[in-house]
Protein backbone atom coordinates (compact mmCIF):
# COMPACT_ATOMS: atom_id res chain seq x y z
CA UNK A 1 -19.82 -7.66 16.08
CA UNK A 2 -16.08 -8.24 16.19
CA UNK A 3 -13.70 -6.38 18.67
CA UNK A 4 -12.15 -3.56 17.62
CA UNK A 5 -8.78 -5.05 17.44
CA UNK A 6 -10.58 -7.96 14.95
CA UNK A 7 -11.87 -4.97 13.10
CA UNK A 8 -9.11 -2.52 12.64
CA UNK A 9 -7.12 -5.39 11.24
CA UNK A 10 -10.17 -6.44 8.58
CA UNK A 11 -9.90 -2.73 7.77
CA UNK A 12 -6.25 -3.01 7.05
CA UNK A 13 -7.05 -5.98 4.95
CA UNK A 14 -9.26 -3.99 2.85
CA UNK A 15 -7.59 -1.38 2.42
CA UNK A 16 -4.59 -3.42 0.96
CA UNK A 17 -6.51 -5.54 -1.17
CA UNK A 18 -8.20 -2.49 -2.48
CA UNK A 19 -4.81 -0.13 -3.15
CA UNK A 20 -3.19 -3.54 -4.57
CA UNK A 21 -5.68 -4.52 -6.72
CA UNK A 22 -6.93 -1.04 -8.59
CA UNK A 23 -3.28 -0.06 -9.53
CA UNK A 24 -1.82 -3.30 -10.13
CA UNK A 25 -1.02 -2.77 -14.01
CA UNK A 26 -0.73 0.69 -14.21
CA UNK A 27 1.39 2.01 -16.32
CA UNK A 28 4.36 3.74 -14.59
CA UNK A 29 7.74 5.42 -15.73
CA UNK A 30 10.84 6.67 -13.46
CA UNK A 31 8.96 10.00 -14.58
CA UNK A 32 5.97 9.07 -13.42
CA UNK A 33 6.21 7.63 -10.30
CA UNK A 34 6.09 10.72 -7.70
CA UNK A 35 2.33 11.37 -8.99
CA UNK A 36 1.21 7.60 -8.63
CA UNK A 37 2.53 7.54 -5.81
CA UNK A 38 0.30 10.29 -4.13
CA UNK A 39 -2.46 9.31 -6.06
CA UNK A 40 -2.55 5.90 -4.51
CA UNK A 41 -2.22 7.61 -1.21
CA UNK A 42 -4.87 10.09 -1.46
CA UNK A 43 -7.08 7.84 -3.12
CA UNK A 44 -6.56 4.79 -0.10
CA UNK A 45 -6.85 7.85 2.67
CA UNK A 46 -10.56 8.31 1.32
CA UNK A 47 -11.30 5.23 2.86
CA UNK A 48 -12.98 5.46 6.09
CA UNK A 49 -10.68 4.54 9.48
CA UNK A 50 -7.39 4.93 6.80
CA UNK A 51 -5.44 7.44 9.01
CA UNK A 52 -2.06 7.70 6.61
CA UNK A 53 -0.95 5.77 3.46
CA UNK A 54 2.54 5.70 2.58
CA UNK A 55 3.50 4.66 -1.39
CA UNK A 56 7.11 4.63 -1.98
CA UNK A 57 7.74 3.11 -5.64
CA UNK A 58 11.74 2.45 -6.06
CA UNK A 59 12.46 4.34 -9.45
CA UNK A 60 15.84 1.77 -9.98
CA UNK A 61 13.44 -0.55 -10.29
CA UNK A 62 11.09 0.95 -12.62
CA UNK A 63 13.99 1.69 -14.62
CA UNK A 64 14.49 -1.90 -14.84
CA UNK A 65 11.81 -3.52 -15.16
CA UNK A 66 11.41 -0.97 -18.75
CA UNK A 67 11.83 -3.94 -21.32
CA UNK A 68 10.65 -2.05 -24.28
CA UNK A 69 11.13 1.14 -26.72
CA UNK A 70 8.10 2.73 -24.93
CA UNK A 71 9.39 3.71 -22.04
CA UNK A 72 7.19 2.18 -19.56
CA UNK A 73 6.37 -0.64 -17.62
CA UNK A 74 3.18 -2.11 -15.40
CA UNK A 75 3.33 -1.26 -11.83
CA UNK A 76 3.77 -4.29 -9.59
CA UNK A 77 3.93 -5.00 -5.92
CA UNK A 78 7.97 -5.61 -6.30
CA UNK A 79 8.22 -2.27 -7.29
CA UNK A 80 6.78 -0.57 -4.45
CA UNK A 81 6.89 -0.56 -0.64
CA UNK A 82 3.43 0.49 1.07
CA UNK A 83 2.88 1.17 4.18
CA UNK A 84 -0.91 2.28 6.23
CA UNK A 85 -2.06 3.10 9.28
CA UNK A 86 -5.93 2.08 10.34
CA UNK A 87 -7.51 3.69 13.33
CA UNK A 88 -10.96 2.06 14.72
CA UNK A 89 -12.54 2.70 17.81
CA UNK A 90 -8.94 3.43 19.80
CA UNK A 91 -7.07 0.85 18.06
CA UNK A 92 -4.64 1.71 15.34
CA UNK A 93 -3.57 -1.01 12.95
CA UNK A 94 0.14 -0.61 11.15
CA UNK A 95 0.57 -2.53 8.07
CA UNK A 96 3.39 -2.91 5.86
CA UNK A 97 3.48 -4.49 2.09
CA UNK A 98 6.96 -5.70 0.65
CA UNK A 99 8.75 -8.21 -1.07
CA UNK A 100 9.13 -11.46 0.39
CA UNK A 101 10.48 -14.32 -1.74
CA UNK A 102 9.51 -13.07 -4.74
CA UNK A 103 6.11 -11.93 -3.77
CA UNK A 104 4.51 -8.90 -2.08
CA UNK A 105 2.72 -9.43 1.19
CA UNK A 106 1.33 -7.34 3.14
CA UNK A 107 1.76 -7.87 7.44
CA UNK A 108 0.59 -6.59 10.22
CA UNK A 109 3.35 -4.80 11.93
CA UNK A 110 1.56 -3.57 15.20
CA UNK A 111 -1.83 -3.12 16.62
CA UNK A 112 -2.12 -0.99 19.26
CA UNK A 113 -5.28 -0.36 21.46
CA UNK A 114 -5.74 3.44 23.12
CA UNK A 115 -4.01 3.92 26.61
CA UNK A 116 -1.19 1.07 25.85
């Protein structure tokens, strides 16, 4: 088995790829984006070791990124910031998605193990 500190990370991972890849393409509107928003949080927390998920989707850029009469436009990774915190076995993981040259990537801010 990996150390916990191998392991909280691997959760992190999982839980990005996860929260990236199931609402990638949604359909979002300045009007809209408050309830995605929590959804993709609660629905990420559900996860087991997910300790907080933070969704912040810019609405300017929603608003932009609207290229059509419908009013709409598919959710993206450079329209939202994301941030999670993973807690194994006394180490918590903080993560971090955002825009980076043109394309979201998600980091490893901090790991911290219990007591340090």
């Amino acid at each position: 088995m990996p150390p916990a500190t191998e392991q909280a990370c691997f959760e992190a991972g999982i839980k990005f790829g996860s929260l990236y890849h199931q609402f990638a393409g949604t359909p979002v509107s300045p009007d809209s984006t408050r309830s995605l928003e929590t959804a993709m949080a609660e629905a990420i927390e559900n996860q087991p070791f997910c300790e907080s998920v933070t969704v912040a989707i810019d609405d300017d850029r929603v608003a932009d990124a609207i290229d059509h009469d419908s009013g709409y436009t598919e959710l993206t990774g450079s329209l939202m910031t994301v941030e999670m915190q993973i807690q194994y076995e006394g180490v918590t993981a903080q993560t971090r998605m955002e825009m980076e040259d043109g394309y979201p990537l998600m980091k490893l801010v901090a790991v911290d193990e219990a007591g340090e």
